[in-house]
Protein backbone atom coordinates (compact mmCIF):
# COMPACT_ATOMS: atom_id res chain seq x y z
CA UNK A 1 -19.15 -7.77 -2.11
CA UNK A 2 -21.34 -8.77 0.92
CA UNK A 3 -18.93 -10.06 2.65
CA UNK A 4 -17.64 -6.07 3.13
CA UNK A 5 -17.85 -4.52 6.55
CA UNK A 6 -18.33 -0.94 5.55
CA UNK A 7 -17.83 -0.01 9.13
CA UNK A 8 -14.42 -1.42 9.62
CA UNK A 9 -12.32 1.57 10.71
CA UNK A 10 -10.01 0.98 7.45
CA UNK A 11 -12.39 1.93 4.68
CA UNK A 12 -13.91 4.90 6.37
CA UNK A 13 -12.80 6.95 3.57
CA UNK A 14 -13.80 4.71 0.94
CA UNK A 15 -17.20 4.03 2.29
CA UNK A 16 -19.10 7.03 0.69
CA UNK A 17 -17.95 6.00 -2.97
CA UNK A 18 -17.08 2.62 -2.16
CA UNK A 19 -20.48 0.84 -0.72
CA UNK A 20 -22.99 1.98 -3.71
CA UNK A 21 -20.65 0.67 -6.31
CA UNK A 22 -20.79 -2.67 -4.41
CA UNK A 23 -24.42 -2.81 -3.83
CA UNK A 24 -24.51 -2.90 -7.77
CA UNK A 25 -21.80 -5.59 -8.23
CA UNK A 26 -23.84 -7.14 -5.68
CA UNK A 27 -26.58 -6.76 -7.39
CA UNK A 28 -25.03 -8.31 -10.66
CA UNK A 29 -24.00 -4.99 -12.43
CA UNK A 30 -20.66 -6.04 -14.23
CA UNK A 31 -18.05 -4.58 -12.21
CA UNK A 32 -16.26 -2.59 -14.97
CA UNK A 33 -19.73 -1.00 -15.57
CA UNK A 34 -20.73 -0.33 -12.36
CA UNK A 35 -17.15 1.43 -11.10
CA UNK A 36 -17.53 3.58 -14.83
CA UNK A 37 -21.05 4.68 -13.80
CA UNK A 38 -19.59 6.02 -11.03
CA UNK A 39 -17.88 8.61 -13.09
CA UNK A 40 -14.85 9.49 -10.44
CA UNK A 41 -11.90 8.15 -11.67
CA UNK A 42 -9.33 9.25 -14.54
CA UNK A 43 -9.68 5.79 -16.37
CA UNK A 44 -11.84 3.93 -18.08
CA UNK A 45 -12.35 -0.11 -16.81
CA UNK A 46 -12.73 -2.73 -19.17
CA UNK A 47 -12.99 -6.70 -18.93
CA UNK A 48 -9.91 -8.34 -18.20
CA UNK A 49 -10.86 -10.25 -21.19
CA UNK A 50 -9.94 -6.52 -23.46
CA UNK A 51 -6.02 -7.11 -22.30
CA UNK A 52 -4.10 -8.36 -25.68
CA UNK A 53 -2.18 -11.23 -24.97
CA UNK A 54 1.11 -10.56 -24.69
CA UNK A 55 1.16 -7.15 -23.46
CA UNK A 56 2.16 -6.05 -20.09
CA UNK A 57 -0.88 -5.01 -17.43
CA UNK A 58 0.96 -1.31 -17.02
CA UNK A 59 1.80 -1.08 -20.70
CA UNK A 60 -1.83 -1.46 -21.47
CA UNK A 61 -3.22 1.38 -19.10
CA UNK A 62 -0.98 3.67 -19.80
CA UNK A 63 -1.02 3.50 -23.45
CA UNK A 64 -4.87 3.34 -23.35
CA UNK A 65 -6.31 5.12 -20.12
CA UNK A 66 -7.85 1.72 -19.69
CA UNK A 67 -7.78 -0.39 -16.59
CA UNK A 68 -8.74 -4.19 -17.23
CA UNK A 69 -11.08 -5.21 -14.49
CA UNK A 70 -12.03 -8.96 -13.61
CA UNK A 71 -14.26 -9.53 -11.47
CA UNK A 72 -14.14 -9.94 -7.83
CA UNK A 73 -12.22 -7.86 -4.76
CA UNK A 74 -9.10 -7.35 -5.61
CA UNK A 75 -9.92 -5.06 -8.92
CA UNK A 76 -12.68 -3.48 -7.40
CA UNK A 77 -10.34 -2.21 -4.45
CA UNK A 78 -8.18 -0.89 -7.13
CA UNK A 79 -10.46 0.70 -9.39
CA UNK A 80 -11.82 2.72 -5.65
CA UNK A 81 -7.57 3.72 -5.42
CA UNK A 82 -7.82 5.11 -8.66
CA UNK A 83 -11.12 7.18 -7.63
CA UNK A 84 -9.28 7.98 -4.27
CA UNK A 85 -5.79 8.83 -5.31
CA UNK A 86 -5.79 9.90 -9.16
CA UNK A 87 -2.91 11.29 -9.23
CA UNK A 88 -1.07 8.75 -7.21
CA UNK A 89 -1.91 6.02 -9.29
CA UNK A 90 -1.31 7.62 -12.19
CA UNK A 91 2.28 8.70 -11.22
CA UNK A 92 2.77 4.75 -10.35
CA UNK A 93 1.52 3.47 -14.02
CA UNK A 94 3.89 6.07 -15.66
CA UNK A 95 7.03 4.83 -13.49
CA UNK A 96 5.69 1.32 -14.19
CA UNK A 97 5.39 2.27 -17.93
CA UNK A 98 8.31 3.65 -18.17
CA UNK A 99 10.51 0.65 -16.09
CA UNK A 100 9.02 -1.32 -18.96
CA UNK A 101 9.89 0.51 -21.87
CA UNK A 102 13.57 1.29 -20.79
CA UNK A 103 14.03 -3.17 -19.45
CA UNK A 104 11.05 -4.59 -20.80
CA UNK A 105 9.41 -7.47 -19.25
CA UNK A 106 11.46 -10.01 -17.22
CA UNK A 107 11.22 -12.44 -14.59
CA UNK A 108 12.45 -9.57 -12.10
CA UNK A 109 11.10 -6.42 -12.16
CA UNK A 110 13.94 -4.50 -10.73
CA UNK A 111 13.96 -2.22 -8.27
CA UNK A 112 11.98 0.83 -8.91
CA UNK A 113 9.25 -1.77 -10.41
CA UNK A 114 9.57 -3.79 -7.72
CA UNK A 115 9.43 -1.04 -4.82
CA UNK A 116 5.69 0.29 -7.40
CA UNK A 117 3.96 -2.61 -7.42
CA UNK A 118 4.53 -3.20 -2.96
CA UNK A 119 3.27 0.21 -2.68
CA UNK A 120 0.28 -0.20 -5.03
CA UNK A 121 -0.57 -3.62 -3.36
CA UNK A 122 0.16 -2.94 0.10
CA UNK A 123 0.84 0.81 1.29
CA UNK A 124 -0.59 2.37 4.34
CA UNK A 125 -0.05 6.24 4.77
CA UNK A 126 0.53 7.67 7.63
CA UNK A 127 1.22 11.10 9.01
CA UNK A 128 2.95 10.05 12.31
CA UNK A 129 5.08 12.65 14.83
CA UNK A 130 8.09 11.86 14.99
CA UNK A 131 8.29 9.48 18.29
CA UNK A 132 5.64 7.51 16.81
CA UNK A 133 8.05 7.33 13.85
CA UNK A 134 10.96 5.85 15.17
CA UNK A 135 9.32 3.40 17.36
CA UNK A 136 7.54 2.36 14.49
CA UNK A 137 10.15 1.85 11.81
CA UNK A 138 12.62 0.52 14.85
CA UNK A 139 10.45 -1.64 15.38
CA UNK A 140 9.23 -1.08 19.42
CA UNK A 141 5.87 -2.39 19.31
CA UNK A 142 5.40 -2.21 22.87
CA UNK A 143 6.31 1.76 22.91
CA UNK A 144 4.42 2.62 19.00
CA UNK A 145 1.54 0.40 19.93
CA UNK A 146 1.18 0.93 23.77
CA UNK A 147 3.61 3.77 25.41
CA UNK A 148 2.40 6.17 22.18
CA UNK A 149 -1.12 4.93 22.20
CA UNK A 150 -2.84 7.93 22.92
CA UNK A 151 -1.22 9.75 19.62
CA UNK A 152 -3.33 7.40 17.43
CA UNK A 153 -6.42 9.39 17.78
CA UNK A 154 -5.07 12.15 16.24
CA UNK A 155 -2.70 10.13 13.93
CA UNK A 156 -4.26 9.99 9.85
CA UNK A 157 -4.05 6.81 8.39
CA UNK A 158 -4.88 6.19 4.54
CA UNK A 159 -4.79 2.14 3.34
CA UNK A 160 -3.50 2.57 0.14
CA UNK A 161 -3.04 -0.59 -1.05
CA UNK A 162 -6.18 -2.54 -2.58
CA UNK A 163 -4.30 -6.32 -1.54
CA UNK A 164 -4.16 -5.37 1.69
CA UNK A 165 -7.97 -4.09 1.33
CA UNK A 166 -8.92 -7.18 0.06
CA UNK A 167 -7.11 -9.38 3.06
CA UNK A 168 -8.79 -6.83 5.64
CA UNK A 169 -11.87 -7.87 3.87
CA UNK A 170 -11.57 -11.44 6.12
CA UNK A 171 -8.96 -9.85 8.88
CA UNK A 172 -6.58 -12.11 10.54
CA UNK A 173 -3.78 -11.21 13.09
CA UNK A 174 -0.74 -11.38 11.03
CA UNK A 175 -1.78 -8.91 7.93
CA UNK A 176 0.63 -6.72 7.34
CA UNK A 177 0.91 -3.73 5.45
CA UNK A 178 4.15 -1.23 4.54
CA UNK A 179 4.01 2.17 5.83
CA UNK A 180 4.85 5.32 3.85
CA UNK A 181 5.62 8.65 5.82
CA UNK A 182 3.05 12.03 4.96
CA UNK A 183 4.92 14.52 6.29
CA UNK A 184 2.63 16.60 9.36
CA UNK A 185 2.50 19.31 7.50
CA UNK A 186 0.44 18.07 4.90
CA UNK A 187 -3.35 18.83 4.58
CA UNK A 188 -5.15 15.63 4.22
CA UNK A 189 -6.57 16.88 1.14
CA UNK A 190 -3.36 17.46 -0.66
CA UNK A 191 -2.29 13.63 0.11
CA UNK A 192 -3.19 12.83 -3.11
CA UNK A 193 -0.79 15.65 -4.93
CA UNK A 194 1.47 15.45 -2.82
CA UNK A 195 2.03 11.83 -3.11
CA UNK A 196 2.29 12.11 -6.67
CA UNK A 197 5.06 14.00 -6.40
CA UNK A 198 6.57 11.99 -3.48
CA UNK A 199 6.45 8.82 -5.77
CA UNK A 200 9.84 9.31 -7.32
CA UNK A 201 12.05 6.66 -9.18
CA UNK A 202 14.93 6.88 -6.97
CA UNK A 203 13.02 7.08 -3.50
CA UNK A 204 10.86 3.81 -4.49
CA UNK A 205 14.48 2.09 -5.26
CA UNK A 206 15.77 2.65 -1.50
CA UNK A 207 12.17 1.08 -0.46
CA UNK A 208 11.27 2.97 2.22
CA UNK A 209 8.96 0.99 3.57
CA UNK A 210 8.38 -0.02 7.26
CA UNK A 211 6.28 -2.70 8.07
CA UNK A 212 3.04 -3.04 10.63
CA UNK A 213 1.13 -5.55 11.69
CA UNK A 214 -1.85 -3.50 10.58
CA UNK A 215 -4.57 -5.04 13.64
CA UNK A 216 -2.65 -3.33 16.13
CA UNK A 217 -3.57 0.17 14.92
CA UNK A 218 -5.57 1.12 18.31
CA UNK A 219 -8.68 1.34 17.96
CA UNK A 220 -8.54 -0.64 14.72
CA UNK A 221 -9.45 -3.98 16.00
CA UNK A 222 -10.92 -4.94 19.23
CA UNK A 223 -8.40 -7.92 20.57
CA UNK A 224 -5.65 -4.84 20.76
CA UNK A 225 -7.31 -3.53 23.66
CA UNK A 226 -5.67 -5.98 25.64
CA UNK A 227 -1.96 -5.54 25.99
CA UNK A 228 -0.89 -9.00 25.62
CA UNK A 229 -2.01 -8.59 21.80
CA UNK A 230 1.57 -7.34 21.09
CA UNK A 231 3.22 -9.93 23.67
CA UNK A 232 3.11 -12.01 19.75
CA UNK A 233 6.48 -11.98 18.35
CA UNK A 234 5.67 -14.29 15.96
CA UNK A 235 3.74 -11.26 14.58
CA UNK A 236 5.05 -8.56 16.06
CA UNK A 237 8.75 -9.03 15.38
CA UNK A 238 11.64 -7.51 16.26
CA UNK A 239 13.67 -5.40 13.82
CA UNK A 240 16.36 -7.55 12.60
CA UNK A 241 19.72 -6.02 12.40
CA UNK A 242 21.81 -7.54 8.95
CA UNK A 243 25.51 -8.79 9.78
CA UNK A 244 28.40 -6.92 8.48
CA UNK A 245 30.65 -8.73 6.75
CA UNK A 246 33.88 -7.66 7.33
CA UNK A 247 36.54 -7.35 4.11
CA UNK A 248 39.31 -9.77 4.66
CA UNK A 249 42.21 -6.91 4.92
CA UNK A 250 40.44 -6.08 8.30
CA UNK A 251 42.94 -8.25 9.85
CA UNK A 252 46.10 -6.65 10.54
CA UNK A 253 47.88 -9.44 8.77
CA UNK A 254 46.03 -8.49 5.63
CA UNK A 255 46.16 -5.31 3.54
CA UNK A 256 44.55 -4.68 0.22
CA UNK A 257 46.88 -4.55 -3.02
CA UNK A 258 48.74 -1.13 -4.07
């Protein structure tokens, strides 16, 4: 928990909850006890250790209202989404609940399951116009990052997804996160709700998501200033554009059956 830079631009809105919690875990609180103490969030959290064997992660919360919790960053970034976005993650353990109950547990979680657990790991909301938008999601770094720069200021941004707290935690170039569009019109207090309501079975199957290097938010991390930042493609990659495969009666000499 030290290793937290509560002034990183990325967890301003989880600082004022956020930083006591971890002066306690720091402090050698259990971490369960010390995110229950703080009294915000719709769950209970319990040692990872209260999980029957056998039953799915999901299952267990929703059937119990309780969270299991081990120890470290990556639960305690969760249990402060749960605190931030009630309602959110609520909505996503009831989809995930219900994905198991109607195709139990395989090796592939299928789509809707799938399309969950990337948001819940790695979301970043954003309330964007609708320039930023496109040259976002087509992938124009130069024009999102640089052209459209001055639109950040005024731009919201919400890190949703505790995995991609916890990497930001030690920040490197090539994190990435995938964006979810808030409509403009929403008031940043009525993310939450509204999100809960956004978070619908067959929108998570189309996943859509649109990546960003996450360090070239402006203002977000201090090598962006320079332009050349985005000059990395290796990073900063162009959208790629999937090959149609053209059906064989597309030649002339070749018709489908009657």
């Amino acid at each position: 928990m030290s290793d937290i830079d509560w002034d990183a631009p990325w967890l301003a809105d989880w600082r004022a909850v956020g930083e006591p919690i971890a002066r306690q875990v720091a402090a050698g609180v259990p971490q369960p006890e010390a995110l229950n103490a703080a009294g915000r969030a719709p769950v209970c959290f319990v040692p990872q250790a209260d999980l029957p064997e056998g039953q799915a992660y999901e299952d267990f919360i929703f059937a119990t209202g309780q969270v299991p919790t081990r120890e470290g960053l990556h639960d305690f970034f969760n249990a402060l989404c749960w605190m931030q976005f009630p309602l959110a993650k609520k909505r996503l353990n009831q989809l995930q609940a219900s994905e198991i109950a109607r195709a139990g547990v395989g090796q592939v979680r299928g789509p809707v399951r799938d399309a969950a657990t990337v948001f819940d790991e790695n979301a970043l909301l954003i309330q964007p116009s609708n320039a930023l938008w496109a040259a976002l999601t087509e992938h124009r770094w130069q024009d999102a990052l640089l052209g459209l720069r001055h639109e950040w200021a005024h731009t919201r941004l919400w890190v949703f997804g505790h995995a991609a707290l916890e990497k930001l935690v030690q920040p490197y170039k090539s994190i990435t996160v995938h964006l979810w569009r808030v409509p403009q019109t929403v008031a940043p207090a009525d993310i939450d709700t509204w999100l809960a309501q956004d978070l619908s079975p067959d929108k998570l199957a189309t996943k859509p998501f649109s990546p960003l290097p996450v360090l070239g938010v402006p203002g977000w991390w201090s090598a962006n200033a320079a332009p050349a930042f985005y000059d990395d493609a290796e990073v900063f990659r162009p959208r790629r554009v999937r090959a149609q495969v053209k059906k064989p009666y597309a030649n002339a000499d070749i018709v489908p059956s009657a």
